[in-house]
N, C-alpha and C. Protein backbone atom coordinates (compact mmCIF):
# COMPACT_ATOMS: atom_id res chain seq x y z
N UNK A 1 95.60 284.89 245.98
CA UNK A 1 94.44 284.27 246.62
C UNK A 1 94.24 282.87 246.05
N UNK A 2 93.77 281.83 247.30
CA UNK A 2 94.15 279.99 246.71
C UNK A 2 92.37 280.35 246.04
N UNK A 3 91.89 279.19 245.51
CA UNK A 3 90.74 279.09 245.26
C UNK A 3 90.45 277.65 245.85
N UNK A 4 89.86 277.63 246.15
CA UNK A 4 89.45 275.75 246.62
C UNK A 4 88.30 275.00 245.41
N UNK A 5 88.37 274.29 245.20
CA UNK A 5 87.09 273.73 244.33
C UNK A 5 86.80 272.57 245.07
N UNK A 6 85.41 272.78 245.76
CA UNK A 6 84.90 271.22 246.03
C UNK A 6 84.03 270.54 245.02
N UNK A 7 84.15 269.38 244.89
CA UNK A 7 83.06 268.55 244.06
C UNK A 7 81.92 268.90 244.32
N UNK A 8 80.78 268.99 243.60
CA UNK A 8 79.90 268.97 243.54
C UNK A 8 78.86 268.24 244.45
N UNK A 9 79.36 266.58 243.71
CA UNK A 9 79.11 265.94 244.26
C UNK A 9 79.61 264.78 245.61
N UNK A 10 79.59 264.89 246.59
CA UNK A 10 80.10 264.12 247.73
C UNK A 10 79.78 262.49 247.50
N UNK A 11 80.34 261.66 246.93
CA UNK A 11 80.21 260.20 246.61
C UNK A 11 80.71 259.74 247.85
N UNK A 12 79.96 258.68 248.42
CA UNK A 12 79.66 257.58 249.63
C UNK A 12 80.98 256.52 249.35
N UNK A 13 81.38 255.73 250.25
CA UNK A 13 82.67 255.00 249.81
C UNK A 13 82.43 253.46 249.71
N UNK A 14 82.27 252.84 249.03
CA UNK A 14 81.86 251.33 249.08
C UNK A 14 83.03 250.46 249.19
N UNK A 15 83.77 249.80 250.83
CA UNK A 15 85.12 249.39 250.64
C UNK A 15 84.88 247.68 250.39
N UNK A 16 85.48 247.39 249.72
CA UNK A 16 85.45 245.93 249.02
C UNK A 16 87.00 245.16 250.18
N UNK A 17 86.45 244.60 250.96
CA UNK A 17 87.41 243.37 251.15
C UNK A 17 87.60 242.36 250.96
N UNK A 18 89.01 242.14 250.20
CA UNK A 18 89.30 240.73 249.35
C UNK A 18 90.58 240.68 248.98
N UNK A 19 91.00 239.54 248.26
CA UNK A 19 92.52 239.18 248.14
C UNK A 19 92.75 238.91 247.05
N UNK A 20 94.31 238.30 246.75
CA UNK A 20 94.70 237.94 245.09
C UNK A 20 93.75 236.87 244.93
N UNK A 21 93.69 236.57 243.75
CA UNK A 21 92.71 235.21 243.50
C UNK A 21 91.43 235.30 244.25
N UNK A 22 90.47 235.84 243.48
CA UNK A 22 89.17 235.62 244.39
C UNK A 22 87.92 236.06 243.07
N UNK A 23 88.05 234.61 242.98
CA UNK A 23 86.79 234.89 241.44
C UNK A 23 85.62 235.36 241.95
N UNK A 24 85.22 235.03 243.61
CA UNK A 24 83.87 235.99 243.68
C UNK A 24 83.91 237.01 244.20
N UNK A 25 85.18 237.48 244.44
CA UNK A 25 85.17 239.12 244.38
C UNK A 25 85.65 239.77 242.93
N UNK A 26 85.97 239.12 242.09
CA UNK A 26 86.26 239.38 240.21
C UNK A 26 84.60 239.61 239.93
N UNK A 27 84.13 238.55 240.27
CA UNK A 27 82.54 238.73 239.84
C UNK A 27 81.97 239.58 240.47
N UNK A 28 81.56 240.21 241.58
CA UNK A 28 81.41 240.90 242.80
C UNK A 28 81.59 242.46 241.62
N UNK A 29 82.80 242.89 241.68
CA UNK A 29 83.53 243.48 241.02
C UNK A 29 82.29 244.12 239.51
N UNK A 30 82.32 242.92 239.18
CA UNK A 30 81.74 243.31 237.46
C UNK A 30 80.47 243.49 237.65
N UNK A 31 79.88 243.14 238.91
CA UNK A 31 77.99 243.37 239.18
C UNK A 31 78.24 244.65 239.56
N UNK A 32 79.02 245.58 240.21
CA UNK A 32 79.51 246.71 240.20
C UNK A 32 79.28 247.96 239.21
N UNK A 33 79.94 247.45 238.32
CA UNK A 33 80.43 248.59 237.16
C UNK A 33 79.28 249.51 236.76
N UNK A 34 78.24 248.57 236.73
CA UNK A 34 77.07 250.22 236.17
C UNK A 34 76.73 251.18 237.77
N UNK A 35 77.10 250.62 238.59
CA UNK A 35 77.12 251.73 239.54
C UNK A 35 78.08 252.43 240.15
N UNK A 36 79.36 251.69 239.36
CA UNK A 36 80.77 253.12 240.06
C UNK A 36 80.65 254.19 239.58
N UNK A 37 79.67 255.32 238.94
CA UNK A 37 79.63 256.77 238.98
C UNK A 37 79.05 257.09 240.24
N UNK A 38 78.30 255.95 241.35
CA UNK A 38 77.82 256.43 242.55
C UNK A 38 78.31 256.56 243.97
N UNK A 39 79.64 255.49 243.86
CA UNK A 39 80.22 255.81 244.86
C UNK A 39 82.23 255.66 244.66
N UNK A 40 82.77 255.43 246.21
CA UNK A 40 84.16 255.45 245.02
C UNK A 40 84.23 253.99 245.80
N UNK A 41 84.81 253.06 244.89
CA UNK A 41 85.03 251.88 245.34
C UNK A 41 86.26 251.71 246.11
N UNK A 42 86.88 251.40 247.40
CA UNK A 42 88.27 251.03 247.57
C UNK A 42 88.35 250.06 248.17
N UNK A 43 89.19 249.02 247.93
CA UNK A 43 89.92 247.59 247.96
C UNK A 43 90.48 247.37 249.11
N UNK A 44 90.29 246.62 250.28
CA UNK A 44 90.88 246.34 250.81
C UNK A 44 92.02 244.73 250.85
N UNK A 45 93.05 244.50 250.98
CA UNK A 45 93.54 243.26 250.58
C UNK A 45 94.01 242.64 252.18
N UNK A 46 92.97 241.76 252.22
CA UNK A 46 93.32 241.29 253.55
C UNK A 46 94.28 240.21 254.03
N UNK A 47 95.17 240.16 253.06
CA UNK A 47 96.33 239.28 253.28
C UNK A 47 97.37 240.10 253.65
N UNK A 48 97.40 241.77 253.50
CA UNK A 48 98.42 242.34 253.67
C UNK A 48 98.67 242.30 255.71
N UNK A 49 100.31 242.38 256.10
CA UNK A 49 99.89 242.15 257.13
C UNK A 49 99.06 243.39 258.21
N UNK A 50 99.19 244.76 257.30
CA UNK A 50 98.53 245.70 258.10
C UNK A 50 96.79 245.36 258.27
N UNK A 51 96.57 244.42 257.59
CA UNK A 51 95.03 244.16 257.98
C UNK A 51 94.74 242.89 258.45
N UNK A 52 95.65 242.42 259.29
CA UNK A 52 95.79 241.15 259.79
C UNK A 52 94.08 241.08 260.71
N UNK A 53 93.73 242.25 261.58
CA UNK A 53 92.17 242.21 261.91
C UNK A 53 91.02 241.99 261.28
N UNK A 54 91.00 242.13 259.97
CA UNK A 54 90.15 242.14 258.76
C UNK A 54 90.24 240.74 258.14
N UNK A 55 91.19 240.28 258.12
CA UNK A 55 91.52 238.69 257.69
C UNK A 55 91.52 238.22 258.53
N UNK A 56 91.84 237.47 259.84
CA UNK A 56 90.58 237.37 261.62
C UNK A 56 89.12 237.52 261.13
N UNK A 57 88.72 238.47 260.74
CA UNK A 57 86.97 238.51 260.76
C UNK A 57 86.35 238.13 259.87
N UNK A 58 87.45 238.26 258.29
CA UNK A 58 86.95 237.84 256.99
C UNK A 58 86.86 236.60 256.18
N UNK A 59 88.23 236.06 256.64
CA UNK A 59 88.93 235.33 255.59
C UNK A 59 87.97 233.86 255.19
N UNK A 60 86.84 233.54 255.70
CA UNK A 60 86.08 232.81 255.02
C UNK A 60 84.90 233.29 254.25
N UNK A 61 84.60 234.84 254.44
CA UNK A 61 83.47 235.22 253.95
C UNK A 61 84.10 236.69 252.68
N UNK A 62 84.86 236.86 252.32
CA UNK A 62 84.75 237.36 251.08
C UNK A 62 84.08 237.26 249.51
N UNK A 63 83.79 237.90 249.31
CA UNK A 63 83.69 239.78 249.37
C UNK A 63 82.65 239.69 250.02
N UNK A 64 83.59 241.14 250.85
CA UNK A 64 82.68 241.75 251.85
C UNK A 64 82.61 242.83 251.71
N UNK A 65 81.65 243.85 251.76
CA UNK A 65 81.67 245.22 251.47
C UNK A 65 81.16 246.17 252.68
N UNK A 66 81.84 247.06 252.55
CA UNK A 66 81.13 248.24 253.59
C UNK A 66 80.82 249.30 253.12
N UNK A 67 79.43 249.93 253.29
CA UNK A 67 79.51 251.30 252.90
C UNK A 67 79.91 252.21 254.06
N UNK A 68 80.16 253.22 253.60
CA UNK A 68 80.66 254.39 254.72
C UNK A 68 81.22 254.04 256.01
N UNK A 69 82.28 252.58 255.71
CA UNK A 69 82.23 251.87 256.99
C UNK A 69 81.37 250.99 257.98
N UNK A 70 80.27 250.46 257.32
CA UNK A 70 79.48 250.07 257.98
C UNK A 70 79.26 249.04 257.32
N UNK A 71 79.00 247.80 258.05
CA UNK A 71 79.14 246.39 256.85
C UNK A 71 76.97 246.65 256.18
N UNK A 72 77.84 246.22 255.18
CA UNK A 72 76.80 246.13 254.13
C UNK A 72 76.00 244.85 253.44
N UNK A 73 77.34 243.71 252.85
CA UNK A 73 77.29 242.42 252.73
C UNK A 73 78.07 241.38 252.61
N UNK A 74 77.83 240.58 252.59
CA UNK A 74 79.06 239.55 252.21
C UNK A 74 78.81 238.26 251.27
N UNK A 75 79.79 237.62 250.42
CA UNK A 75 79.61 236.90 249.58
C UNK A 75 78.96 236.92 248.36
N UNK A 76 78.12 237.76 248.33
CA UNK A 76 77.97 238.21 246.53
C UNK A 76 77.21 239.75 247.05
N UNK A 77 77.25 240.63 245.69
CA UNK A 77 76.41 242.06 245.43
C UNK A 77 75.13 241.59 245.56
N UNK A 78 73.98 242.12 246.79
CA UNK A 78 73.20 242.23 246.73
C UNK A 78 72.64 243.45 245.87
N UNK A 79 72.24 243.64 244.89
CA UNK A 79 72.33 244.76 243.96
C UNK A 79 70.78 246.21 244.76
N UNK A 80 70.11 245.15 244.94
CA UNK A 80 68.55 245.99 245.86
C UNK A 80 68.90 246.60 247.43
N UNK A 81 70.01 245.77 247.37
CA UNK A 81 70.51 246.59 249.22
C UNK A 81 71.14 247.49 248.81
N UNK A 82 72.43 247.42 247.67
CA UNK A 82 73.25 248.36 247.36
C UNK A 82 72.59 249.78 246.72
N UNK A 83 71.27 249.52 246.06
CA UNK A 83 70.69 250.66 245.58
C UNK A 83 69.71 251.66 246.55
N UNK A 84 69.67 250.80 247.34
CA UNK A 84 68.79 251.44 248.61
C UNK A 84 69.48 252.01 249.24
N UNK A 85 70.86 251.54 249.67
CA UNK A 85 71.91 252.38 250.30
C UNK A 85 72.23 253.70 249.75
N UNK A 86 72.59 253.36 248.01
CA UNK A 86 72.78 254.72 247.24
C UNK A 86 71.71 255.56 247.61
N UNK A 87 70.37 255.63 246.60
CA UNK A 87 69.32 256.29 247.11
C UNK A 87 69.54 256.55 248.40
N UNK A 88 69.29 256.08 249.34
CA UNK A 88 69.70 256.68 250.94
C UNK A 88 70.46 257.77 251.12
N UNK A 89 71.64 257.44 250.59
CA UNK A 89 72.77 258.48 250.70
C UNK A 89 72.42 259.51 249.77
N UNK A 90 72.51 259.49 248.56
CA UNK A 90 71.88 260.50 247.97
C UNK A 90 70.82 261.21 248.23
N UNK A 91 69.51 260.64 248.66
CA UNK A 91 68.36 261.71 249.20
C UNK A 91 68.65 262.89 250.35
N UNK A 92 69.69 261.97 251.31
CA UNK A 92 70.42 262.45 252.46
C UNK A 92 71.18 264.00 252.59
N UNK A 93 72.10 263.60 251.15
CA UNK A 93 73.13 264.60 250.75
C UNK A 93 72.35 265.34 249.86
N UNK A 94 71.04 265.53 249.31
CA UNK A 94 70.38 266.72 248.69
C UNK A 94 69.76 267.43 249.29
N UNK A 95 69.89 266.93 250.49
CA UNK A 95 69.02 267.59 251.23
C UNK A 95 69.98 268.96 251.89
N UNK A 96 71.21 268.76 252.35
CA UNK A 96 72.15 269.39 253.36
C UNK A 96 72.53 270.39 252.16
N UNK A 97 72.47 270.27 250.64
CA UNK A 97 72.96 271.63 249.99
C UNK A 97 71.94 272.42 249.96
């Protein structure tokens, strides 16, 4: 018999789009860190050519972030939007266990 283990917790996805060299997504990045236990961060690099659509929509306004797919901000961490989003999601997901 398999056992499955789900997480506990269901963390929200905060996707970061940006490229090599990009000191304000380095900085972006480090306004971050006390809140990556809340969601999972993933990178998008919009120079690659599979995201040639994303670099079309981006490439003057990085970092850009989306939560759960949904644009969130661009050009620096708004830190009061990003916590409202968390809270959001979290009140959301305590509710459904």
């Amino acid at each position: 018999m398999k056992r499955l283990y789900v997480s506990q917790k269901e963390l929200p996805v905060l996707t970061l789009f940006t490229k090599d060299l990009c000191p304000l997504c380095d900085e972006a990045k480090e306004a971050l860190v006390p809140y990556m236990d809340r969601f999972v961060l993933e990178q998008v690099d919009i120079t690659l050519p599979e995201n040639l659509a994303w670099c079309d929509r981006y490439k003057h306004d990085i970092p850009v972030f989306h939560f759960n797919r949904h644009f969130l901000m661009m050009h620096r961490v708004n830190l009061k939007k990003l916590e409202m989003y968390l809270n959001k999601f979290e009140q959301e997901n305590s509710k459904i266990k």
